[in-house]
C-alpha atoms as a PDB file:
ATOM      1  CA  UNK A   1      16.879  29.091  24.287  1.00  0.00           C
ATOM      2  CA  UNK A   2      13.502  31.210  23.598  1.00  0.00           C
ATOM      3  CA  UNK A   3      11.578  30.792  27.037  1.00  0.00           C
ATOM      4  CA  UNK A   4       7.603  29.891  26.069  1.00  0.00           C
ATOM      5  CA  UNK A   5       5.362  32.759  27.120  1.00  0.00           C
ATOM      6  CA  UNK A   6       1.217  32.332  26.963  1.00  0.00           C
ATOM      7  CA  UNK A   7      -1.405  35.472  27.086  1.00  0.00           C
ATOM      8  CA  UNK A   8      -4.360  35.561  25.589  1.00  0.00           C
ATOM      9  CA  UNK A   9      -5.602  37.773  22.617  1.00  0.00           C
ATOM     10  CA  UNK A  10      -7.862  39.846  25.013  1.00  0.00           C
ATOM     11  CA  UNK A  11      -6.780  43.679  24.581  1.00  0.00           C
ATOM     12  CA  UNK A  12      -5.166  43.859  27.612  1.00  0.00           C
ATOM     13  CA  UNK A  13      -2.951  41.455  27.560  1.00  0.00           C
ATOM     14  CA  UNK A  14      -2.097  42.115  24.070  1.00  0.00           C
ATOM     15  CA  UNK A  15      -1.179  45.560  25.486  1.00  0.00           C
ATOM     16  CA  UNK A  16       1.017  44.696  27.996  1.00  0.00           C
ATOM     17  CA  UNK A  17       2.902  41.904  26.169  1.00  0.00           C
ATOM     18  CA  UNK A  18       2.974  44.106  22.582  1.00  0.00           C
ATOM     19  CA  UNK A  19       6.720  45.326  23.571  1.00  0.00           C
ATOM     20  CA  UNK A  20       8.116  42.210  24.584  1.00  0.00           C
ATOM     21  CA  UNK A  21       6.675  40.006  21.757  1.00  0.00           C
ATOM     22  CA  UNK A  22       7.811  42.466  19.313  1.00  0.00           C
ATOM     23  CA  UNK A  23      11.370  43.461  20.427  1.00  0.00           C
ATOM     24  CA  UNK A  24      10.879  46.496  21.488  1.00  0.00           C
ATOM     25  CA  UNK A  25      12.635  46.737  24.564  1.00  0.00           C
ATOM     26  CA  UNK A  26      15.978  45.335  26.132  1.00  0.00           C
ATOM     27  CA  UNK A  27      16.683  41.880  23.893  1.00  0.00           C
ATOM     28  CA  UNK A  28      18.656  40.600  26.813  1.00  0.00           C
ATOM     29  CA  UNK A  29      15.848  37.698  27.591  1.00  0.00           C
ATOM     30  CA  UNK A  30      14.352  35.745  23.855  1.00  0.00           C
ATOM     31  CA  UNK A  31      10.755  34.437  23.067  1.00  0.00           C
ATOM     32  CA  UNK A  32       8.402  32.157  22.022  1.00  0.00           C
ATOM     33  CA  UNK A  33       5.151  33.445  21.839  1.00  0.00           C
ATOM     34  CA  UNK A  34       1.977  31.165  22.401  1.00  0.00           C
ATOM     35  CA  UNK A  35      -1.468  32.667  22.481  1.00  0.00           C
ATOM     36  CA  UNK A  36      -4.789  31.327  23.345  1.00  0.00           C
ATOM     37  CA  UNK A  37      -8.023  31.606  25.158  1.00  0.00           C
ATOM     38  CA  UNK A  38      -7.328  31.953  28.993  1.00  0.00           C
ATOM     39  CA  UNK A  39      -8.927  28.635  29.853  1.00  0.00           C
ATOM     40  CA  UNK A  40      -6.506  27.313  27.324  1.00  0.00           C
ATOM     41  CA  UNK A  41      -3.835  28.539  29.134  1.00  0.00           C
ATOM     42  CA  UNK A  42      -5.407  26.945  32.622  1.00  0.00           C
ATOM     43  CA  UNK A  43      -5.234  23.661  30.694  1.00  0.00           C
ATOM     44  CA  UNK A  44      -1.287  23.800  29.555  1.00  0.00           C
ATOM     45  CA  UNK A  45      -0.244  24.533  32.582  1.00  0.00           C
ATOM     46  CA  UNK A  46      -0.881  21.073  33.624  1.00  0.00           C
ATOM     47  CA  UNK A  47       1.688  19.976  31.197  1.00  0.00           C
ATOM     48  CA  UNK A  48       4.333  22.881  32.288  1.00  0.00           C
ATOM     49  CA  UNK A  49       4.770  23.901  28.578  1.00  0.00           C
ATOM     50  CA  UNK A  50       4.962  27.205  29.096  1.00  0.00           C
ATOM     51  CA  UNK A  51       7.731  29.124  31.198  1.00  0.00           C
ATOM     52  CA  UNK A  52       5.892  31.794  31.639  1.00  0.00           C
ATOM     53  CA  UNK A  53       2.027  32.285  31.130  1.00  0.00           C
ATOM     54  CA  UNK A  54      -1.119  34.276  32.226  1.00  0.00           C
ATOM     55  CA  UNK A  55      -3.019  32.037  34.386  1.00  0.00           C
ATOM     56  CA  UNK A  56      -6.644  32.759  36.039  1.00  0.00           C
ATOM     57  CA  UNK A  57      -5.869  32.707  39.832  1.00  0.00           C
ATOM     58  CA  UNK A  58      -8.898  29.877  40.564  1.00  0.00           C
ATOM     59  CA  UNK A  59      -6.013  27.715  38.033  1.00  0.00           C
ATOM     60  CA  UNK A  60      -3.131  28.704  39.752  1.00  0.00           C
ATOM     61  CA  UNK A  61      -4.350  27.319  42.643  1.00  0.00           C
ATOM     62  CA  UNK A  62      -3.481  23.739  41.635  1.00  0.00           C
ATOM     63  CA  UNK A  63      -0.222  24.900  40.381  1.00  0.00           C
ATOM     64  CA  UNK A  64       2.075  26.423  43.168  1.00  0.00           C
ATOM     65  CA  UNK A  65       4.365  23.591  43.352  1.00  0.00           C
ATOM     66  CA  UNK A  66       5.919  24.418  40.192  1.00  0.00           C
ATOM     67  CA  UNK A  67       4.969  28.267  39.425  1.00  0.00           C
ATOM     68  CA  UNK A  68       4.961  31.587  41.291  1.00  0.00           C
ATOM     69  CA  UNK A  69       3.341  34.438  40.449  1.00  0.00           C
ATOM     70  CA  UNK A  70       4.947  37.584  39.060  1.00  0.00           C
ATOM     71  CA  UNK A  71       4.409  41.038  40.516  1.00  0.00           C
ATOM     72  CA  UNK A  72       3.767  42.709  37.442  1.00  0.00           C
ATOM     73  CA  UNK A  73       0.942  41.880  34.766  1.00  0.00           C
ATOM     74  CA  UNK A  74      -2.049  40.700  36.284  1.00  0.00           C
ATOM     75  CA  UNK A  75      -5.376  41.531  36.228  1.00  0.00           C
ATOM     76  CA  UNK A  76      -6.765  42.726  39.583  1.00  0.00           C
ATOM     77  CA  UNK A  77      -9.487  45.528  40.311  1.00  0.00           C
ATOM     78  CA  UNK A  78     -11.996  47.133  41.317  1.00  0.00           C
ATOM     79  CA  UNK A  79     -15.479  47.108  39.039  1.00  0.00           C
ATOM     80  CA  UNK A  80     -14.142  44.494  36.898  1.00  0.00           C
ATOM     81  CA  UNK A  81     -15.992  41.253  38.060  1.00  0.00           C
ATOM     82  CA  UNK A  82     -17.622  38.572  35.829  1.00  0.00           C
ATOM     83  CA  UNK A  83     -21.321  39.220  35.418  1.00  0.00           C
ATOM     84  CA  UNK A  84     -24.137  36.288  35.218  1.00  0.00           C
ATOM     85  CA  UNK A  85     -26.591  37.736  32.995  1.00  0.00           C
ATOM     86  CA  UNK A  86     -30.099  35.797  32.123  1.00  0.00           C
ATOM     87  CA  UNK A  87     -32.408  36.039  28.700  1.00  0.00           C
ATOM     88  CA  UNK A  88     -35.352  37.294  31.181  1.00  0.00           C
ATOM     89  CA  UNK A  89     -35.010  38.144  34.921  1.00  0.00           C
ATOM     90  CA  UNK A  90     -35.162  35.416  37.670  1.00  0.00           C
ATOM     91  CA  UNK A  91     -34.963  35.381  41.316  1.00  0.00           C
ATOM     92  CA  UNK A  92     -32.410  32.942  41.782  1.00  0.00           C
ATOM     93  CA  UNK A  93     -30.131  30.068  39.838  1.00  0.00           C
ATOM     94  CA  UNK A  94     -31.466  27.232  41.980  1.00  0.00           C
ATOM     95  CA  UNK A  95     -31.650  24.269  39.532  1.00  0.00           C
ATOM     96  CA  UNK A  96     -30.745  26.613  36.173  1.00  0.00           C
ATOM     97  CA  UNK A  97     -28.233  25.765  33.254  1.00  0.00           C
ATOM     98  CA  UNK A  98     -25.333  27.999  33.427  1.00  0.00           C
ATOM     99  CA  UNK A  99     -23.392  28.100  30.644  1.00  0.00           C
ATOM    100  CA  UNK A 100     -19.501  29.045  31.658  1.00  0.00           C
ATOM    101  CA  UNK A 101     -16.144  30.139  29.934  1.00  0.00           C
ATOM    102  CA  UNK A 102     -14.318  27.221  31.668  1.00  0.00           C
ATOM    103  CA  UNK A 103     -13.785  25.222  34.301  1.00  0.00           C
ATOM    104  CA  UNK A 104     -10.625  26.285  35.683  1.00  0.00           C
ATOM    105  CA  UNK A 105     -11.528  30.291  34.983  1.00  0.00           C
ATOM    106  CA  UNK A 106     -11.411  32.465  38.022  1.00  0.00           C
ATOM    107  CA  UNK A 107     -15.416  33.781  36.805  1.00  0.00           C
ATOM    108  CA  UNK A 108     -16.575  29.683  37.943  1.00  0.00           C
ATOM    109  CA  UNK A 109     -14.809  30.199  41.466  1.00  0.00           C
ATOM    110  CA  UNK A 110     -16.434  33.236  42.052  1.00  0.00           C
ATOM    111  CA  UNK A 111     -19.879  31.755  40.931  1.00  0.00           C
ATOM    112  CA  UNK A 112     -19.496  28.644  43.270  1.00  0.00           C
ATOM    113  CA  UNK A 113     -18.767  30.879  46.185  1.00  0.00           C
ATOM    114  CA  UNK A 114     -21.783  32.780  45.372  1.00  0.00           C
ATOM    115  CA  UNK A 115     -24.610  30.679  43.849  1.00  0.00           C
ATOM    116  CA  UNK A 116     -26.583  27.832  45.045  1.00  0.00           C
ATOM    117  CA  UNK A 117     -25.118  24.275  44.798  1.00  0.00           C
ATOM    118  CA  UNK A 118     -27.019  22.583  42.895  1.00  0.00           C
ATOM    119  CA  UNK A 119     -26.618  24.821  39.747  1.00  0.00           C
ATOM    120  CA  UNK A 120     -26.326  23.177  36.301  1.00  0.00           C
ATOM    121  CA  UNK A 121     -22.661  24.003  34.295  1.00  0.00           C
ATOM    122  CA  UNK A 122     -22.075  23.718  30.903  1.00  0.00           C
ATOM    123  CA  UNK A 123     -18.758  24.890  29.365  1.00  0.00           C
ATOM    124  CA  UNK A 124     -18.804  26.725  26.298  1.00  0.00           C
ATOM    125  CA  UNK A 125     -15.617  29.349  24.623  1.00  0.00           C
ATOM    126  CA  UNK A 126     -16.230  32.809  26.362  1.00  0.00           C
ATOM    127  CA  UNK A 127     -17.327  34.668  23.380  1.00  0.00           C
ATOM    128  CA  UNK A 128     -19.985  31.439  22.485  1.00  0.00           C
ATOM    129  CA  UNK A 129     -21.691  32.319  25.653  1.00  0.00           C
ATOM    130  CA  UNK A 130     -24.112  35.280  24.874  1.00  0.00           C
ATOM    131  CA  UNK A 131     -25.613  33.590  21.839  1.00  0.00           C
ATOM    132  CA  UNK A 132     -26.434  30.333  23.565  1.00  0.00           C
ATOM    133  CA  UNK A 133     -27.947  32.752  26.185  1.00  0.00           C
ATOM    134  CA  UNK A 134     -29.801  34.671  24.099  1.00  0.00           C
ATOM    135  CA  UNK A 135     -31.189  31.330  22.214  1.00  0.00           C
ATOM    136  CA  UNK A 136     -32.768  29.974  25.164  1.00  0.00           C
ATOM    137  CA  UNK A 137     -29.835  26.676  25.320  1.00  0.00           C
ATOM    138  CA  UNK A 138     -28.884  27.575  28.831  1.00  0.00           C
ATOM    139  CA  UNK A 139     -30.750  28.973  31.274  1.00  0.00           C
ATOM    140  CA  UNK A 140     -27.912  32.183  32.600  1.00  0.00           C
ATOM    141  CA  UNK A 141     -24.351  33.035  31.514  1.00  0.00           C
ATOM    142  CA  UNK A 142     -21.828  33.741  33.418  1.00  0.00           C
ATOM    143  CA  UNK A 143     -19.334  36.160  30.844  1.00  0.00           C
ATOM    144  CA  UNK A 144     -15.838  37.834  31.111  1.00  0.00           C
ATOM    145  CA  UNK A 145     -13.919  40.070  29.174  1.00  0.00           C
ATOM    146  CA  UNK A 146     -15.245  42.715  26.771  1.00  0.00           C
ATOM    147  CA  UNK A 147     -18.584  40.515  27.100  1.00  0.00           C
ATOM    148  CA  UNK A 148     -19.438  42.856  30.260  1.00  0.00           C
ATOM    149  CA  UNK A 149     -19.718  45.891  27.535  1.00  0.00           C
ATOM    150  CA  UNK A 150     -21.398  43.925  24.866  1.00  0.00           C
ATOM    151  CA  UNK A 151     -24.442  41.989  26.569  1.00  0.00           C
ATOM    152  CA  UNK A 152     -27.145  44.445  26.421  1.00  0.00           C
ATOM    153  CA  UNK A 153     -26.615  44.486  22.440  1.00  0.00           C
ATOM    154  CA  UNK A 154     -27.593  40.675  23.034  1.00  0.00           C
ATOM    155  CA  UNK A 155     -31.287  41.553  25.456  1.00  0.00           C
ATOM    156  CA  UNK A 156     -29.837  40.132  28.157  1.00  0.00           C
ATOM    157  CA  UNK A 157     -30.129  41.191  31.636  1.00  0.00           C
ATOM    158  CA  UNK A 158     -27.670  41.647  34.603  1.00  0.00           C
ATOM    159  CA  UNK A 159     -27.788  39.035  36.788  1.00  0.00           C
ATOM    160  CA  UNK A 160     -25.756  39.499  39.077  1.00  0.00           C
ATOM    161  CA  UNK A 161     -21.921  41.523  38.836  1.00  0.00           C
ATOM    162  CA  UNK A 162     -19.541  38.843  40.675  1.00  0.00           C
ATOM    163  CA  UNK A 163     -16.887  41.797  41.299  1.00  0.00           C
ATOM    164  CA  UNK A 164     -19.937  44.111  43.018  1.00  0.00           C
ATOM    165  CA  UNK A 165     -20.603  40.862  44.635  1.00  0.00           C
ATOM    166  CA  UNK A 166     -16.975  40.182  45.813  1.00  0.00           C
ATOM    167  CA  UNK A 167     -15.650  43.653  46.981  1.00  0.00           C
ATOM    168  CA  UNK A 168     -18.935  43.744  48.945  1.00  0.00           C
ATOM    169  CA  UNK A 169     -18.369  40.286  50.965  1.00  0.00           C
ATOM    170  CA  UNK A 170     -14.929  41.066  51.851  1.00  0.00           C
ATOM    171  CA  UNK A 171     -13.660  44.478  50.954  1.00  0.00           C
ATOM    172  CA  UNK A 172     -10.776  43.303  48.712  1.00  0.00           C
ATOM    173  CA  UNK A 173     -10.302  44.071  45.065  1.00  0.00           C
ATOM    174  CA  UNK A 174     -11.245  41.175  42.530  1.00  0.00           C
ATOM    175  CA  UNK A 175      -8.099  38.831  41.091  1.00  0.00           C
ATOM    176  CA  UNK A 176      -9.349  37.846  38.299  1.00  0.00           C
ATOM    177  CA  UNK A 177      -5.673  36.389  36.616  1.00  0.00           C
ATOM    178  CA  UNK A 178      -1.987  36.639  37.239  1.00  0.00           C
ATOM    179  CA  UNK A 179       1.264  36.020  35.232  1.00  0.00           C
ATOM    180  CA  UNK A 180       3.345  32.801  37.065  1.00  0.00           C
ATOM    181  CA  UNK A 181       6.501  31.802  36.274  1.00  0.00           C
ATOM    182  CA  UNK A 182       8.318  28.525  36.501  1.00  0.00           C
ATOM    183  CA  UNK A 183      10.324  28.169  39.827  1.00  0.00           C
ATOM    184  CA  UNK A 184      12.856  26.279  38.244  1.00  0.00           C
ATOM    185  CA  UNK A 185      13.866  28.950  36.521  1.00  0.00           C
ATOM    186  CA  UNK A 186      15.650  30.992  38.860  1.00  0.00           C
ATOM    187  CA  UNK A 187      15.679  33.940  41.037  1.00  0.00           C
ATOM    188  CA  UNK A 188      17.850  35.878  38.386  1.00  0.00           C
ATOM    189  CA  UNK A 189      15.678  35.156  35.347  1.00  0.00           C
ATOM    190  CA  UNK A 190      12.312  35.205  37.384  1.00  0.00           C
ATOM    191  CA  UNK A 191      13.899  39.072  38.259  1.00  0.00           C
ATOM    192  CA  UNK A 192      14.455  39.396  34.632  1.00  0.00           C
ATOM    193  CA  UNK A 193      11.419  38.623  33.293  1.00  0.00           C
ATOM    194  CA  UNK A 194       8.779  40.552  35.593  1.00  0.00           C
ATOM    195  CA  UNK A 195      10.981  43.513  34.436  1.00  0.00           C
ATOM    196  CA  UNK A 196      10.779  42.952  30.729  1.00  0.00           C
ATOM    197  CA  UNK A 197       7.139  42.448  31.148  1.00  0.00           C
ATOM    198  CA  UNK A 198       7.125  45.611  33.164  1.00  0.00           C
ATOM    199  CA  UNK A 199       9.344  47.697  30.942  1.00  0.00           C
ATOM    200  CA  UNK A 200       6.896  46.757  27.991  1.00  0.00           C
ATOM    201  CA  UNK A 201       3.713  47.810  29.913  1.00  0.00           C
ATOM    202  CA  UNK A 202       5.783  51.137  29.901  1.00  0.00           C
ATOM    203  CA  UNK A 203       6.521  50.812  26.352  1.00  0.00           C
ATOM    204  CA  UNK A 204       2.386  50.455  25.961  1.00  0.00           C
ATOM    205  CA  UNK A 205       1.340  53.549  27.545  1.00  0.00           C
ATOM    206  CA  UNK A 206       4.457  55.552  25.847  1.00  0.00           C
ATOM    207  CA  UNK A 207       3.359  54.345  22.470  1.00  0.00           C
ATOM    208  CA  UNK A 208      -0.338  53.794  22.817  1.00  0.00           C
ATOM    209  CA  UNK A 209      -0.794  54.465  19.051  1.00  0.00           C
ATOM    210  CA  UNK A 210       1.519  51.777  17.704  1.00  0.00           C
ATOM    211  CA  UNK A 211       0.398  48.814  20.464  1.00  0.00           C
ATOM    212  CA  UNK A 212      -3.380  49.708  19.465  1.00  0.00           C
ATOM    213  CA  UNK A 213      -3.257  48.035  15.697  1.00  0.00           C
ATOM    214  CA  UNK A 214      -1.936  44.580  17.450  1.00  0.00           C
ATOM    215  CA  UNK A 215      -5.047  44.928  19.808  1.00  0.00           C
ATOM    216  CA  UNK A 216      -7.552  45.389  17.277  1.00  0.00           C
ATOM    217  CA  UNK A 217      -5.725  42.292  15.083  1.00  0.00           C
ATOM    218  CA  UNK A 218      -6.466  40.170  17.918  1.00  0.00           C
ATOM    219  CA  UNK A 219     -10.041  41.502  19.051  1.00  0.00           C
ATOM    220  CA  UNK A 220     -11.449  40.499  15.148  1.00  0.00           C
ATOM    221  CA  UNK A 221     -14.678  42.153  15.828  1.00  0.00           C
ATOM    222  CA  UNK A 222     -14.696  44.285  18.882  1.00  0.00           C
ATOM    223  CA  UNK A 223     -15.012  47.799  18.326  1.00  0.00           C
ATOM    224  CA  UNK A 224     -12.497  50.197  18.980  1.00  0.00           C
ATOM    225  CA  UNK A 225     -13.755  51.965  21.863  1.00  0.00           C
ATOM    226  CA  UNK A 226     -14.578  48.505  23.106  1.00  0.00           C
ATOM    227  CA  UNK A 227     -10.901  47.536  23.023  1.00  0.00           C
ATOM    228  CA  UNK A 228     -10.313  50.702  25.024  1.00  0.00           C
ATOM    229  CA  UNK A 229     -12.542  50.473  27.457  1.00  0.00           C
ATOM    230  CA  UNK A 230     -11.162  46.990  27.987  1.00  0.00           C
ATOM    231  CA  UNK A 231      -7.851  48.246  28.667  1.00  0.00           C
ATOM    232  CA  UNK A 232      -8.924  51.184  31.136  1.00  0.00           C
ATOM    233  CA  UNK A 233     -10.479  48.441  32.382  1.00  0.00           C
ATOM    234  CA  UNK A 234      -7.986  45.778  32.965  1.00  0.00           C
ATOM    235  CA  UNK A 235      -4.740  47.249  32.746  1.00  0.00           C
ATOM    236  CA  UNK A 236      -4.524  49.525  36.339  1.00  0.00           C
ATOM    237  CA  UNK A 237      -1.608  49.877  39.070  1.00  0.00           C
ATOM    238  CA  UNK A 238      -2.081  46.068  39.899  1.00  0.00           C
ATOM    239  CA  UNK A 239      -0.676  45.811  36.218  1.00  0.00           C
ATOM    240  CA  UNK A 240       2.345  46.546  37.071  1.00  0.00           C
ATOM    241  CA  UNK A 241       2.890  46.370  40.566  1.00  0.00           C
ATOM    242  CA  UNK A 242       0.293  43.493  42.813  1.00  0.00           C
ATOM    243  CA  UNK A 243       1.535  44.652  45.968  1.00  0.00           C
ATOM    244  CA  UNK A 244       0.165  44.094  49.610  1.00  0.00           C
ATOM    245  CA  UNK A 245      -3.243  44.350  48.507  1.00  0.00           C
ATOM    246  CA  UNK A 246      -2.978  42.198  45.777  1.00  0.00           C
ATOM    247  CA  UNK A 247      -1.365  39.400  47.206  1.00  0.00           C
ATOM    248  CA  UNK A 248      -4.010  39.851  50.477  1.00  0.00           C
ATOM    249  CA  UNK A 249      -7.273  39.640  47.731  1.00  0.00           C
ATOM    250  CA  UNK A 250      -5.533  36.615  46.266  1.00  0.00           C
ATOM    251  CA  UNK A 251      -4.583  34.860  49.685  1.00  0.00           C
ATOM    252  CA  UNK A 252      -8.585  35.479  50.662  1.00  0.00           C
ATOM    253  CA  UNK A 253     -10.205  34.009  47.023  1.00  0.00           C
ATOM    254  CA  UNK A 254      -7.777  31.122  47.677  1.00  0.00           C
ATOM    255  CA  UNK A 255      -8.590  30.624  51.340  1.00  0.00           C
ATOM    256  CA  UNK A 256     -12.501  30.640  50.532  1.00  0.00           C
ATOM    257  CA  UNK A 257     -12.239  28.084  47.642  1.00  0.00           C
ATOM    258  CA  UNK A 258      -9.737  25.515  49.895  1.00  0.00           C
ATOM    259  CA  UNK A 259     -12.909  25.826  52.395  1.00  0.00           C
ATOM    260  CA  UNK A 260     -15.580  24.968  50.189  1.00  0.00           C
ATOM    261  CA  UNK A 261     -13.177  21.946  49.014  1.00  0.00           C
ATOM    262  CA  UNK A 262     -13.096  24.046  45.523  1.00  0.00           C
ATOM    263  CA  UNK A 263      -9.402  24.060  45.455  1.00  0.00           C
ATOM    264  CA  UNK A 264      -6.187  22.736  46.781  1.00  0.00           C
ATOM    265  CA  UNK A 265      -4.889  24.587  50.083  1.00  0.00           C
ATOM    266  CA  UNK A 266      -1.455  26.229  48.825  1.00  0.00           C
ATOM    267  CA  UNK A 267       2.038  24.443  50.134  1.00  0.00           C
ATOM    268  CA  UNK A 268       4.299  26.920  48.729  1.00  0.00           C
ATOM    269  CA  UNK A 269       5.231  30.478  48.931  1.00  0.00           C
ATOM    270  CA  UNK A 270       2.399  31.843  46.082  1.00  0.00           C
ATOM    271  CA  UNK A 271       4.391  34.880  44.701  1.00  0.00           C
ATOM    272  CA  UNK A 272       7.862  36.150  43.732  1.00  0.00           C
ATOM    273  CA  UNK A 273       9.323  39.188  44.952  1.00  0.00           C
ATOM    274  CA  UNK A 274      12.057  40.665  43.038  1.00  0.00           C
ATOM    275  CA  UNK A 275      15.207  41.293  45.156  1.00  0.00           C
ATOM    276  CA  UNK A 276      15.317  44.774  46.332  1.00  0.00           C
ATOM    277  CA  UNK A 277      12.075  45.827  45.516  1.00  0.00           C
ATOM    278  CA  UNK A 278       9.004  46.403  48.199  1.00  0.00           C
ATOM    279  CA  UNK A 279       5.827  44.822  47.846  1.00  0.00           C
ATOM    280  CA  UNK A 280       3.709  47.997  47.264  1.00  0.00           C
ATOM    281  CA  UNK A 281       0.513  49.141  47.404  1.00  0.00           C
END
């Protein structure tokens, strides 16, 4: 039986997932491909629908007693934070309207860690966020994705970069998202999976020209050298491998959040490590 495997159009995980969803490399595991908007994702996991899925890491929080994270295909940096950006500059957010891409997104941890309590959310779909910005309906934005390339084409100003913001407070790169797996499914098939989503991140970068048409079907009206700057972006060494300094960055988001009450404190084991393999850098 096909397992279910969620990403979301963004270019890099239509990068790393190109391979796999098209057959390109060893046929030994099947899918059934479900995409949509990250939040999205955050939401179906509640139902376990999916096998395997890309999940924000402020989500996977309230999911460890079914899933574990995968090694390979996350999203995890430096310089890659959510930005909070304003239609005219103000001191602080104290009272404002923020508008944000969900609820469950990684971006809203960070801005509860970092932003005054009594702050104002409204949830609107990522790419909705700008406009409403720049129309005066909320008072700040807090954006992800290719959005951190695209605001000033909007007049809006920087806020405030959450990633500057979070490598700053405690040294660590930012997690932004992760790929979990079901536990249920087995140490052999958990080891099979993170290396058919590894082998088609290799497949990516080998064949950069034929993965890049799937990106821009998916993007609609990003430009090109938007996509790619996405995916230099996004897609790094904590792609394919989280290591010992992922798993720390994730283990400290996590730990601040279950002290401001913003999540649930983790009962289980968080990530998966393949038999044989080290954890890495």
């Amino acid at each position: 039986m096909p397992l279910a495997l969620g990403y979301s159009p963004c270019p890099n995980d239509c990068f790393i997932f190109f391979a796999l969803a098209h057959e390109k490399i060893d046929p030994k595991l099947s899918w059934k491909i479900h995409l949509a908007d990250v939040e999205a994702l955050n939401r179906w996991a509640r139902t376990s629908t999916l096998d395997v899925t890309k999940i924000s890491y402020h989500a996977f929080a309230f999911y460890t007693r079914d899933y574990v994270m995968l090694p390979c295909g996350g999203a995890l940096g430096r310089g890659v934070g959510p930005l909070i950006v304003t239609r005219e500059p103000l001191e602080n957010l104290s009272g404002k309207r923020v508008a944000i891409p969900g609820g469950l997104t990684t971006a809203n941890l960070l801005l509860r860690l970092s932003q005054p309590a009594d702050i104002e959310t409204v949830e609107l779909r990522y790419d909705a966020i700008m406009p409403s910005v720049a129309r005066g309906e909320v008072d700040a934005g807090l954006i992800i994705h290719e959005s951190r390339f695209t605001y000033p084409s909007f007049g809006l100003y920087k806020h405030l970069d959450l990633g500057t913001w979070w490598e700053h407070e405690t040294g660590h790169p930012l997690p932004l998202g992760g790929i979990m797996a079901k536990k249920s499914l087995g140490e052999r098939t958990l080891t099979d999976i993170n290396r058919a989503i590894r082998h088609s991140l290799d497949y990516a970068y080998q064949h950069s020209s034929e993965v890049f048409p799937y990106l821009k079907e998916h993007a609609q009206e990003m430009a090109s050298d938007v996509i790619q700057q996405h995916v230099d972006l996004y897609v790094n060494s904590y792609t394919r491998d989280l290591g010992e300094i992922g798993r720390a960055s994730v283990w400290e988001l996590l730990t601040r959040g279950v002290r401001r009450g913003l999540v649930p404190e983790p009962r289980e084991e968080l990530f998966f490590s393949p038999p044989g393999e080290g954890l890495g850098a």
